[in-house]
C-alpha atoms as a PDB file:
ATOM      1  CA  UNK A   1       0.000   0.000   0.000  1.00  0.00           C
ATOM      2  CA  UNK A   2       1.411   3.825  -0.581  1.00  0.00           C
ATOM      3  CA  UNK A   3       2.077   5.419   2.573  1.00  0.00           C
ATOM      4  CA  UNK A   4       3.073   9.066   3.090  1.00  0.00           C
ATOM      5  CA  UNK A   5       5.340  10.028   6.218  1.00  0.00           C
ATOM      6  CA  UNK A   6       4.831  14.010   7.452  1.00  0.00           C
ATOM      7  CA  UNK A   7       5.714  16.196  10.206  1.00  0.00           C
ATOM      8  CA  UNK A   8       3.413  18.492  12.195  1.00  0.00           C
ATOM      9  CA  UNK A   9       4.442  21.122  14.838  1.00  0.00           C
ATOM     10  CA  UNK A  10       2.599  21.061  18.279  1.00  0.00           C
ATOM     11  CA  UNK A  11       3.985  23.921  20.812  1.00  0.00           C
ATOM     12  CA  UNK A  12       6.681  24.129  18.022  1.00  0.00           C
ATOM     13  CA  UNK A  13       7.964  20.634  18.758  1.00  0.00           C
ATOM     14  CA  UNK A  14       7.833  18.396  15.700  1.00  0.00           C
ATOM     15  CA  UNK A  15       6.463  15.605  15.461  1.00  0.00           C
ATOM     16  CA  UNK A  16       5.806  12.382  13.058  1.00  0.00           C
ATOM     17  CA  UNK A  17       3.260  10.966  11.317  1.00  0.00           C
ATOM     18  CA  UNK A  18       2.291   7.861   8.499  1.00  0.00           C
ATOM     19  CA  UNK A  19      -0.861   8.592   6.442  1.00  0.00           C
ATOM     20  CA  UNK A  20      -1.139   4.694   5.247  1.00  0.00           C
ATOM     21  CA  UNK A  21      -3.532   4.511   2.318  1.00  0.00           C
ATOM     22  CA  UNK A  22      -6.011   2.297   0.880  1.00  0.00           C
ATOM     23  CA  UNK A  23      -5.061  -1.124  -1.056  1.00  0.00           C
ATOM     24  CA  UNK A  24      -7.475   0.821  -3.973  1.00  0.00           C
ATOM     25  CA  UNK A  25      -6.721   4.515  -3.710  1.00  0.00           C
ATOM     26  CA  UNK A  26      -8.705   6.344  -6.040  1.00  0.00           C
ATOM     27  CA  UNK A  27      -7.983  10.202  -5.401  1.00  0.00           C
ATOM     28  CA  UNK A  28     -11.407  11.001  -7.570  1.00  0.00           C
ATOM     29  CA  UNK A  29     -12.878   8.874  -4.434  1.00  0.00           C
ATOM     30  CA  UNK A  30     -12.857   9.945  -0.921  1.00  0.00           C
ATOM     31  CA  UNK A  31     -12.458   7.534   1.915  1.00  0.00           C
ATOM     32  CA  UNK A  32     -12.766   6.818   5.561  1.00  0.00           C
ATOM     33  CA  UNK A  33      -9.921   7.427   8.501  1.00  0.00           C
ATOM     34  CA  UNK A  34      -8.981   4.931  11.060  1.00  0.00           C
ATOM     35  CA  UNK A  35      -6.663   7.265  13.719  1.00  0.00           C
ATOM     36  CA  UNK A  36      -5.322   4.719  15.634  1.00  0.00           C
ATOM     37  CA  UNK A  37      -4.041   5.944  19.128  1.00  0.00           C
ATOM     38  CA  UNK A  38      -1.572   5.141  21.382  1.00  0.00           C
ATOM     39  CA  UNK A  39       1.452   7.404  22.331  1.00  0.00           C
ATOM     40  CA  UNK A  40       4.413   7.518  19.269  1.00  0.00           C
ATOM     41  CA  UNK A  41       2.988   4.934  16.860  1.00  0.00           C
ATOM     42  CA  UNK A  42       4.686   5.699  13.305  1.00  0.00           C
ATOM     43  CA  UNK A  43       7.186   2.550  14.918  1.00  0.00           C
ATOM     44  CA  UNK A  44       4.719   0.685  13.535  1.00  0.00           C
ATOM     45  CA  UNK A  45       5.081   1.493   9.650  1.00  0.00           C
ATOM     46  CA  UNK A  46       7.863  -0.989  10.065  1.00  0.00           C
ATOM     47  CA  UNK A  47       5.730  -3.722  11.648  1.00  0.00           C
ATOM     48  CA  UNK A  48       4.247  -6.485   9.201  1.00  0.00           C
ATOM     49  CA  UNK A  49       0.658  -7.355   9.984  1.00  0.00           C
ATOM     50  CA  UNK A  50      -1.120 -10.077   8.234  1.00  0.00           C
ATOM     51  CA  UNK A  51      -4.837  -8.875   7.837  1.00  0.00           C
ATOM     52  CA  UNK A  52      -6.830 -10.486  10.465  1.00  0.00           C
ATOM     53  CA  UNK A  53      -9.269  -9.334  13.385  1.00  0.00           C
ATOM     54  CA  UNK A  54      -7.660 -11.276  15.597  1.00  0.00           C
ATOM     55  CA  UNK A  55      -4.190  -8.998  16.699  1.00  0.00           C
ATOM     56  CA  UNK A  56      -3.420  -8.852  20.131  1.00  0.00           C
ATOM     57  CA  UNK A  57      -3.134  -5.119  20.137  1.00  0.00           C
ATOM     58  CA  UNK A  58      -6.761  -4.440  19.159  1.00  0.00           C
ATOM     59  CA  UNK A  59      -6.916  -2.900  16.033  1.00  0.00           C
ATOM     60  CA  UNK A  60      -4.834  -4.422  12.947  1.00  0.00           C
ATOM     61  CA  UNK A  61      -3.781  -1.791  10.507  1.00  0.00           C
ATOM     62  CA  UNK A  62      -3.781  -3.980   7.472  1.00  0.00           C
ATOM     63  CA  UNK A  63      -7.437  -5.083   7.824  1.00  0.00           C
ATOM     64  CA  UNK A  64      -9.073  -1.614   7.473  1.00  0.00           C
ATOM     65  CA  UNK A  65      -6.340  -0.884   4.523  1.00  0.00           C
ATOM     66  CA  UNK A  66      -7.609  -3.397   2.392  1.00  0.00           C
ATOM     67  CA  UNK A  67     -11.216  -2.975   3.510  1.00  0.00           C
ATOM     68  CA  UNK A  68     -10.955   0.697   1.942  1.00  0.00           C
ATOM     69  CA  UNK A  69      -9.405   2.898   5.218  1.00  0.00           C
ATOM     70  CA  UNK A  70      -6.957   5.353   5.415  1.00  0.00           C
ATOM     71  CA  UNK A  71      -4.936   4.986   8.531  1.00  0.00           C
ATOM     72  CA  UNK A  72      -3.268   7.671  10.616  1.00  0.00           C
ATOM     73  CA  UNK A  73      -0.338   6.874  13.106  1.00  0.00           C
ATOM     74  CA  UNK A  74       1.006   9.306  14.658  1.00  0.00           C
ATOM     75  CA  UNK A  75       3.718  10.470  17.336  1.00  0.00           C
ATOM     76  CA  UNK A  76       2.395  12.822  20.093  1.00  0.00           C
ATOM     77  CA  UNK A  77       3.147  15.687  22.375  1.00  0.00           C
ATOM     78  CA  UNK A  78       2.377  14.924  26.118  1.00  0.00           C
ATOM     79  CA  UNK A  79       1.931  17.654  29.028  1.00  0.00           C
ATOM     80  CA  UNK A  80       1.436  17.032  32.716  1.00  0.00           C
ATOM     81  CA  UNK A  81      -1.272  17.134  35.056  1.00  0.00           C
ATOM     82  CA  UNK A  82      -4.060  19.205  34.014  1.00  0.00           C
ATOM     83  CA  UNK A  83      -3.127  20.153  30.501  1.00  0.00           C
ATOM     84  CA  UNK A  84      -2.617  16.378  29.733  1.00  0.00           C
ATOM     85  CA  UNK A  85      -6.103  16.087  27.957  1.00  0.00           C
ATOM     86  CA  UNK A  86      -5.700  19.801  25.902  1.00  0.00           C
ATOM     87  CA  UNK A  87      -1.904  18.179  24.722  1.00  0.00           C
ATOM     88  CA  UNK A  88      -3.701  15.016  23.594  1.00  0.00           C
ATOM     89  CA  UNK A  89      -6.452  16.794  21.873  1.00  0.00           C
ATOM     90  CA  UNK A  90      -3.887  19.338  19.751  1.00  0.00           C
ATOM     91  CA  UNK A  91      -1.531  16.516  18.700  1.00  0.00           C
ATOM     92  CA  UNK A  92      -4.382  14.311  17.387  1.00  0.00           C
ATOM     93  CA  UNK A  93      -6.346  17.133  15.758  1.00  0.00           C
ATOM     94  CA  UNK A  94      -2.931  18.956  14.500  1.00  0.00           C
ATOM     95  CA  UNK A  95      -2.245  15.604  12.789  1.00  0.00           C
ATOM     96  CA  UNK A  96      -5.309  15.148  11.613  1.00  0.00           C
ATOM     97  CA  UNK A  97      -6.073  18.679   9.862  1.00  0.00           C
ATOM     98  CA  UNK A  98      -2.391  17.581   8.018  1.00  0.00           C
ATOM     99  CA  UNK A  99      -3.914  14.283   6.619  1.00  0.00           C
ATOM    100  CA  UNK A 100      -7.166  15.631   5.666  1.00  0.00           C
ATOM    101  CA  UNK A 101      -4.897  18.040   3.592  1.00  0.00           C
ATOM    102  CA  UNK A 102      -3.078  15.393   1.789  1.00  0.00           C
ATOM    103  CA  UNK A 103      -5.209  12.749   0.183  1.00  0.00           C
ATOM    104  CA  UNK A 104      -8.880  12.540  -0.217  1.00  0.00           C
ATOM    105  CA  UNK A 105     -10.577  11.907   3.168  1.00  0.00           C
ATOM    106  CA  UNK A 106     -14.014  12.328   3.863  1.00  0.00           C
ATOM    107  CA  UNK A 107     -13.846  14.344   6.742  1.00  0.00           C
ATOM    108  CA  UNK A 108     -17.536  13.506   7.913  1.00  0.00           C
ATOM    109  CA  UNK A 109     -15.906   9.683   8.267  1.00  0.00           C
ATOM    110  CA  UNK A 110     -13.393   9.599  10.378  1.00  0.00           C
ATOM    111  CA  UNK A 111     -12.663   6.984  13.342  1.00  0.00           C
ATOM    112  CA  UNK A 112     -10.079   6.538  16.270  1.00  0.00           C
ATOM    113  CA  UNK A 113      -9.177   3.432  18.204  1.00  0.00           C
ATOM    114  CA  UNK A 114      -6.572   2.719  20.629  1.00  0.00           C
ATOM    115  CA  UNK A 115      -6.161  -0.328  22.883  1.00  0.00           C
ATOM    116  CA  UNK A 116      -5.181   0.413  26.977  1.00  0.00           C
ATOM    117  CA  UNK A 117      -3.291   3.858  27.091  1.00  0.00           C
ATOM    118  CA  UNK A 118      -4.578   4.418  23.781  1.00  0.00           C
ATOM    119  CA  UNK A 119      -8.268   3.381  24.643  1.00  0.00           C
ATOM    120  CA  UNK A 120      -7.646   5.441  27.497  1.00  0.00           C
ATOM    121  CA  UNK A 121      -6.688   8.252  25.031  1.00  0.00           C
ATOM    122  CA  UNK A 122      -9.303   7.453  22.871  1.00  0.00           C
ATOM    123  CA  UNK A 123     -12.327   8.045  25.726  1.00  0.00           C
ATOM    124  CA  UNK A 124     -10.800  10.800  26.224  1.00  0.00           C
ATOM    125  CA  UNK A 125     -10.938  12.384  22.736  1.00  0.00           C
ATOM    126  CA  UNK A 126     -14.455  10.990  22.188  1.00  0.00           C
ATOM    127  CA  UNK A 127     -15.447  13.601  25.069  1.00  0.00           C
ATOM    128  CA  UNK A 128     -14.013  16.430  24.237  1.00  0.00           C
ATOM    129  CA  UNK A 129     -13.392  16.520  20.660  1.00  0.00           C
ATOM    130  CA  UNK A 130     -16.177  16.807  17.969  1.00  0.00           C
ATOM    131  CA  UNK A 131     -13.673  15.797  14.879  1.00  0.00           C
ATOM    132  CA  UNK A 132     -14.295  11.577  15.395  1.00  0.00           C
ATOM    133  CA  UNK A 133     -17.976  10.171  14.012  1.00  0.00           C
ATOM    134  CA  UNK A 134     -16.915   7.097  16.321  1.00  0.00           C
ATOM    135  CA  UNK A 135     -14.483   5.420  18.507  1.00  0.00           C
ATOM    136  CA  UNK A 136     -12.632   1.828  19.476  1.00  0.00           C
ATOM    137  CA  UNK A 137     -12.118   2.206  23.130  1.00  0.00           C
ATOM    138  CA  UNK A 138     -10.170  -1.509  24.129  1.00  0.00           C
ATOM    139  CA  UNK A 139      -9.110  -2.301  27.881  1.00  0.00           C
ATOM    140  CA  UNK A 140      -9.798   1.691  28.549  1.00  0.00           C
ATOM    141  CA  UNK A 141      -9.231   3.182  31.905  1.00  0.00           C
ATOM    142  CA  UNK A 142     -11.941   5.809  32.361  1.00  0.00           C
ATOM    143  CA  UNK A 143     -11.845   5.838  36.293  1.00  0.00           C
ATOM    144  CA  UNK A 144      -8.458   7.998  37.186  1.00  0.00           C
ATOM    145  CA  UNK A 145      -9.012   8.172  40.766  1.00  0.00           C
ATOM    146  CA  UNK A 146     -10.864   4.582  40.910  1.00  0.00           C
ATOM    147  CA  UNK A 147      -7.606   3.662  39.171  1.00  0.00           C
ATOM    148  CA  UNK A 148      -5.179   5.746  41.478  1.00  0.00           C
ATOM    149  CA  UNK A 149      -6.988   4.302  44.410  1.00  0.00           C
ATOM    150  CA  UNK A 150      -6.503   0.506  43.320  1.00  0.00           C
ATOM    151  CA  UNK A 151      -3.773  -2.219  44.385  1.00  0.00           C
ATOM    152  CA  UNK A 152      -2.244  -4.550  42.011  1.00  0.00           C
ATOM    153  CA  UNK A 153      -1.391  -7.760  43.294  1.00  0.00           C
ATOM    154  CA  UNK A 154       1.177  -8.716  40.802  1.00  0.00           C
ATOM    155  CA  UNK A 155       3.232  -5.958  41.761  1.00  0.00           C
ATOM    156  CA  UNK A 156       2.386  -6.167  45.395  1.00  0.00           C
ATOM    157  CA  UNK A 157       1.356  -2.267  45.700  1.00  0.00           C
ATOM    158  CA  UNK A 158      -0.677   0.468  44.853  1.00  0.00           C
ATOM    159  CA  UNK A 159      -1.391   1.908  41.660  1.00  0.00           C
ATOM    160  CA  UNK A 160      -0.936   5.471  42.378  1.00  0.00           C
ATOM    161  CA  UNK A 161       2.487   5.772  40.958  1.00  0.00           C
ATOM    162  CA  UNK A 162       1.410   4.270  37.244  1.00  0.00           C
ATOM    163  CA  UNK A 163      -1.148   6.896  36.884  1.00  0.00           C
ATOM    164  CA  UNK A 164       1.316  10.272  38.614  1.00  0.00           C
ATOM    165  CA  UNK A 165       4.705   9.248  36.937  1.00  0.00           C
ATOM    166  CA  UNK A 166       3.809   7.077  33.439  1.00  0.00           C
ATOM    167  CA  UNK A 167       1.535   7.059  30.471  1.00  0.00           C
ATOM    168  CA  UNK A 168      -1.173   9.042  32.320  1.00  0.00           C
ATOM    169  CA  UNK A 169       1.145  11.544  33.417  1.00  0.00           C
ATOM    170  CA  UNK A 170      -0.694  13.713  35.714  1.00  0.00           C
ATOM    171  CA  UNK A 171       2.393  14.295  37.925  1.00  0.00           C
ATOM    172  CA  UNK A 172       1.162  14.716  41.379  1.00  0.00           C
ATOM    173  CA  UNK A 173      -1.288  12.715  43.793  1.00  0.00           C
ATOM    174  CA  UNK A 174      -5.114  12.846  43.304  1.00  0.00           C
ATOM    175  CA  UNK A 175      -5.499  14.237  46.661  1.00  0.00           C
ATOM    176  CA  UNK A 176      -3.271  17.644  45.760  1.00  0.00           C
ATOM    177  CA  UNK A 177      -5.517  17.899  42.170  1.00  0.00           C
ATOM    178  CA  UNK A 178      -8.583  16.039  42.261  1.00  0.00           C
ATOM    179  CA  UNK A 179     -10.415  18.340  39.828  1.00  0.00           C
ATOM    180  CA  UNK A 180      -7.313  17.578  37.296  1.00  0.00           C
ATOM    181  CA  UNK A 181      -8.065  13.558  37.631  1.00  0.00           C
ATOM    182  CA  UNK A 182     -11.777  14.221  37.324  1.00  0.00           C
END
């Protein structure tokens, strides 16, 4: 399939992106967008897929390319605490306006998925963006402080520090900025 790699600017950092497009590209045609979410995915350009509904990471690329998709991956600009959801929502729409500017998308079609973090992400942007006609939320975490407040037993302690210091990045404890976590 053809495949276009770009650059957008968020906060004047720049950032990649991988418009992958359809097995049949027509450009007299427009088609839908899969976005598919999940921190710095143009990696995956470089990953084989055979087309199957069955991938372990919830949404396989190659599927919705030969089932007439354009698919967006794209890298993305992260801030902490309460700006967190604003930085998600202006990398994802920055990349998007930059696709929807190269090939012929129909605008009034376009989708986002994302699997944990990325399902996660992809609540998120169903919320408070109006650019996404639907959504693929997998193994989502929608509850911060439910999920701040848990223990897992594998690790044999509390959850707190996954949701302050990694991929949900919100920096400080839910008691110092509750409003940020709700």
């Amino acid at each position: 399939t053809k495949k276009e790699i770009f650059q957008y600017t968020v906060k004047g950092k720049q950032l990649n992106a991988v418009l992958l497009y359809p097995a049949d590209y027509d450009k007299s045609k427009t088609y839908p967008l899969l976005v598919n979410i999940y921190e710095d995915k143009t990696k995956e350009l470089l990953a084989y897929m055979i087309p199957d509904l069955q991938d372990r990471m919830g949404i396989n690329i190659m599927h919705y390319l030969l089932q007439g998709y354009f698919v967006l991956l794209q890298d993305m600009n992260y801030d902490v605490g309460s700006a967190m959801a604003s930085s998600i929502k202006t990398s994802i729409e920055s990349a998007l306006d930059q696709a929807l500017v190269k090939a012929s998308i129909d605008e009034n079609r376009v989708g986002i998925a994302g699997s944990s973090f990325g399902g996660y992400e992809t609540t998120l942007l169903m919320g408070i963006s109006n650019r996404f006609r639907t959504g693929i939320a997998g193994v989502a975490v929608t509850d911060l402080p439910r999920k701040a407040l848990s223990y897992i037993k594998e690790l044999n302690r509390p959850e707190f520090w996954r949701i302050e210091q990694q991929q949900n990045r919100m920096g400080q404890s839910l008691f110092v900025d509750w409003n940020a976590y709700i």
